[in-house]
Protein backbone atom coordinates (compact mmCIF):
# COMPACT_ATOMS: atom_id res chain seq x y z
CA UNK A 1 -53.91 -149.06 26.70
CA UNK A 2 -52.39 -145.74 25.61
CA UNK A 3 -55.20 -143.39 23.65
CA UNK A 4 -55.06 -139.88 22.04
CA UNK A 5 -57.21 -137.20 21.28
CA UNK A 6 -56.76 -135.95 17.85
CA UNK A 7 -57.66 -132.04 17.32
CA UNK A 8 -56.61 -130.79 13.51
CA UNK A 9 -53.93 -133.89 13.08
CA UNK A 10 -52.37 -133.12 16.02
CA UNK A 11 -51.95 -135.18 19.27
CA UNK A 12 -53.67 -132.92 21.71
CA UNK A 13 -54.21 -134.95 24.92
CA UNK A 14 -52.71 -138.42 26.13
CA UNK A 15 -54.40 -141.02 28.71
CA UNK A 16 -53.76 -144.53 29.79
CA UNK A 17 -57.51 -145.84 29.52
CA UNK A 18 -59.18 -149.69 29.77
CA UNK A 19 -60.45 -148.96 26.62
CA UNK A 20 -60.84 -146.26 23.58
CA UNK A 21 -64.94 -145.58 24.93
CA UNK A 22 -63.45 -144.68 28.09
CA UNK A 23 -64.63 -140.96 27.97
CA UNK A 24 -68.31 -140.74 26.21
CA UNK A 25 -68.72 -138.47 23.51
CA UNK A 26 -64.74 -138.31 22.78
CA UNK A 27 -63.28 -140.10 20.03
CA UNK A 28 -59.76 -141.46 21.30
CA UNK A 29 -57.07 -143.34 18.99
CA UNK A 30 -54.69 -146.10 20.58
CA UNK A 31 -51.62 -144.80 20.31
CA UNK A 32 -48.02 -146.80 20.96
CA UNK A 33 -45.42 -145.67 23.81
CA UNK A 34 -43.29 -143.84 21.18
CA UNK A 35 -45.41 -140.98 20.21
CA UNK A 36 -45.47 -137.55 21.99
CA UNK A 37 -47.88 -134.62 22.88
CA UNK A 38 -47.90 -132.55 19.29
CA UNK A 39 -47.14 -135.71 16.97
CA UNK A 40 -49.05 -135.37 13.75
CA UNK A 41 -51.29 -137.79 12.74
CA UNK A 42 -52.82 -138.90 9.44
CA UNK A 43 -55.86 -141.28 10.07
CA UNK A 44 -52.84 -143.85 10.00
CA UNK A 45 -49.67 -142.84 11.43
CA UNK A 46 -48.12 -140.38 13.73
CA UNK A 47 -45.22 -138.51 12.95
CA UNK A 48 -43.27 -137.13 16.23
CA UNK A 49 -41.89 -133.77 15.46
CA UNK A 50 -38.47 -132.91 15.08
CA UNK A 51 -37.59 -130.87 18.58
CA UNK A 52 -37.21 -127.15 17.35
CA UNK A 53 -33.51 -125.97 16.49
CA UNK A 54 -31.60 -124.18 19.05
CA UNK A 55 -31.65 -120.67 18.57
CA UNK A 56 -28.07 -119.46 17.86
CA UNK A 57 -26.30 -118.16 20.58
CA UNK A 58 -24.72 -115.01 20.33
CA UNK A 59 -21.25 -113.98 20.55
CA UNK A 60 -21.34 -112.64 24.00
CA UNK A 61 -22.96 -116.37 25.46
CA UNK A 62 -20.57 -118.21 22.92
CA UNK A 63 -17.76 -116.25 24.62
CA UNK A 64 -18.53 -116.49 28.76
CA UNK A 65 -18.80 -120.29 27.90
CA UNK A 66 -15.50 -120.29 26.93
CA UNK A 67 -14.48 -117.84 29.45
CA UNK A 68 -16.40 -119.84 32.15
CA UNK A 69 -13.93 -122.74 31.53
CA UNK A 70 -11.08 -121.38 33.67
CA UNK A 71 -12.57 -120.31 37.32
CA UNK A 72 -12.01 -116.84 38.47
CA UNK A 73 -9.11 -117.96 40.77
CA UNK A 74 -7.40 -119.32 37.86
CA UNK A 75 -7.43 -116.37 36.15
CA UNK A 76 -6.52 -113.91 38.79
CA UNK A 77 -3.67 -116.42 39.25
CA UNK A 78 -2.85 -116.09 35.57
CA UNK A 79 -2.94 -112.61 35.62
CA UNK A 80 -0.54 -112.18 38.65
CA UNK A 81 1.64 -115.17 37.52
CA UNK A 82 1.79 -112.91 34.11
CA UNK A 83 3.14 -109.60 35.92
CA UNK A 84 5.07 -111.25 38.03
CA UNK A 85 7.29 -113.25 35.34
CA UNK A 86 6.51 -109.99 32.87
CA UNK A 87 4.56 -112.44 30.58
CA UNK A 88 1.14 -112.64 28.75
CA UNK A 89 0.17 -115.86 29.48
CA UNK A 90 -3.65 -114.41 30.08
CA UNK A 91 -4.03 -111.52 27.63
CA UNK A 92 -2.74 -114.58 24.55
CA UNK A 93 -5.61 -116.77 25.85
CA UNK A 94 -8.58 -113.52 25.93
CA UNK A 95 -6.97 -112.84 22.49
CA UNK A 96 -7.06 -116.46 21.01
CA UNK A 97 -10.91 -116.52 22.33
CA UNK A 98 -12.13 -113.05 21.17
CA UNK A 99 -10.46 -114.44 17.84
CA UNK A 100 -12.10 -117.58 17.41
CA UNK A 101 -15.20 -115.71 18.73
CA UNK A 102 -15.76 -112.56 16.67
CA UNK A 103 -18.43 -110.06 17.33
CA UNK A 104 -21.26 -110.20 15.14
């Protein structure tokens, strides 16, 4: 069986255990295979917690993701395919990017 140790409503400790006096003088609580380390609990029900949102990333991560999705050989080879044909074929997509992605 699958036991808990509650400390101030909070899962605290998980163990599979032959039974909930497995470890004398600590109160355990069976517990089912869906709850997690740091689910609440109420005397009757445990409440998983939501995962904590993703911080936001800034502007300089947002943009070397996007960057990151053309390899450095592909954009040496659009920068020398640009001067060779007198185009701009890399400076429109740096542009469109630091665009989309403004500094904050």
């Amino acid at each position: 069986m699958r036991a808990a140790r509650i400390v101030n409503g909070l899962v605290a400790d998980m163990w599979e255990v032959p039974s909930l006096d497995a470890f004398e003088g600590m109160q355990l609580v069976e517990v089912p295979d869906s709850v997690v380390m740091g689910a609440t609990y109420d005397g009757t029900t445990f409440t998983n917690q939501s995962p904590a949102p993703e911080a936001p990333k800034t502007y300089r991560e947002l943009r070397a993701a996007e960057y990151n999705q053309k390899s450095t050989g592909e954009q040496f080879e659009m920068l020398y395919d640009d001067a060779v044909n007198q185009t701009s074929t890399w400076v429109d997509w740096q542009t469109e990017i630091k665009a989309r992605i403004a500094k904050s």
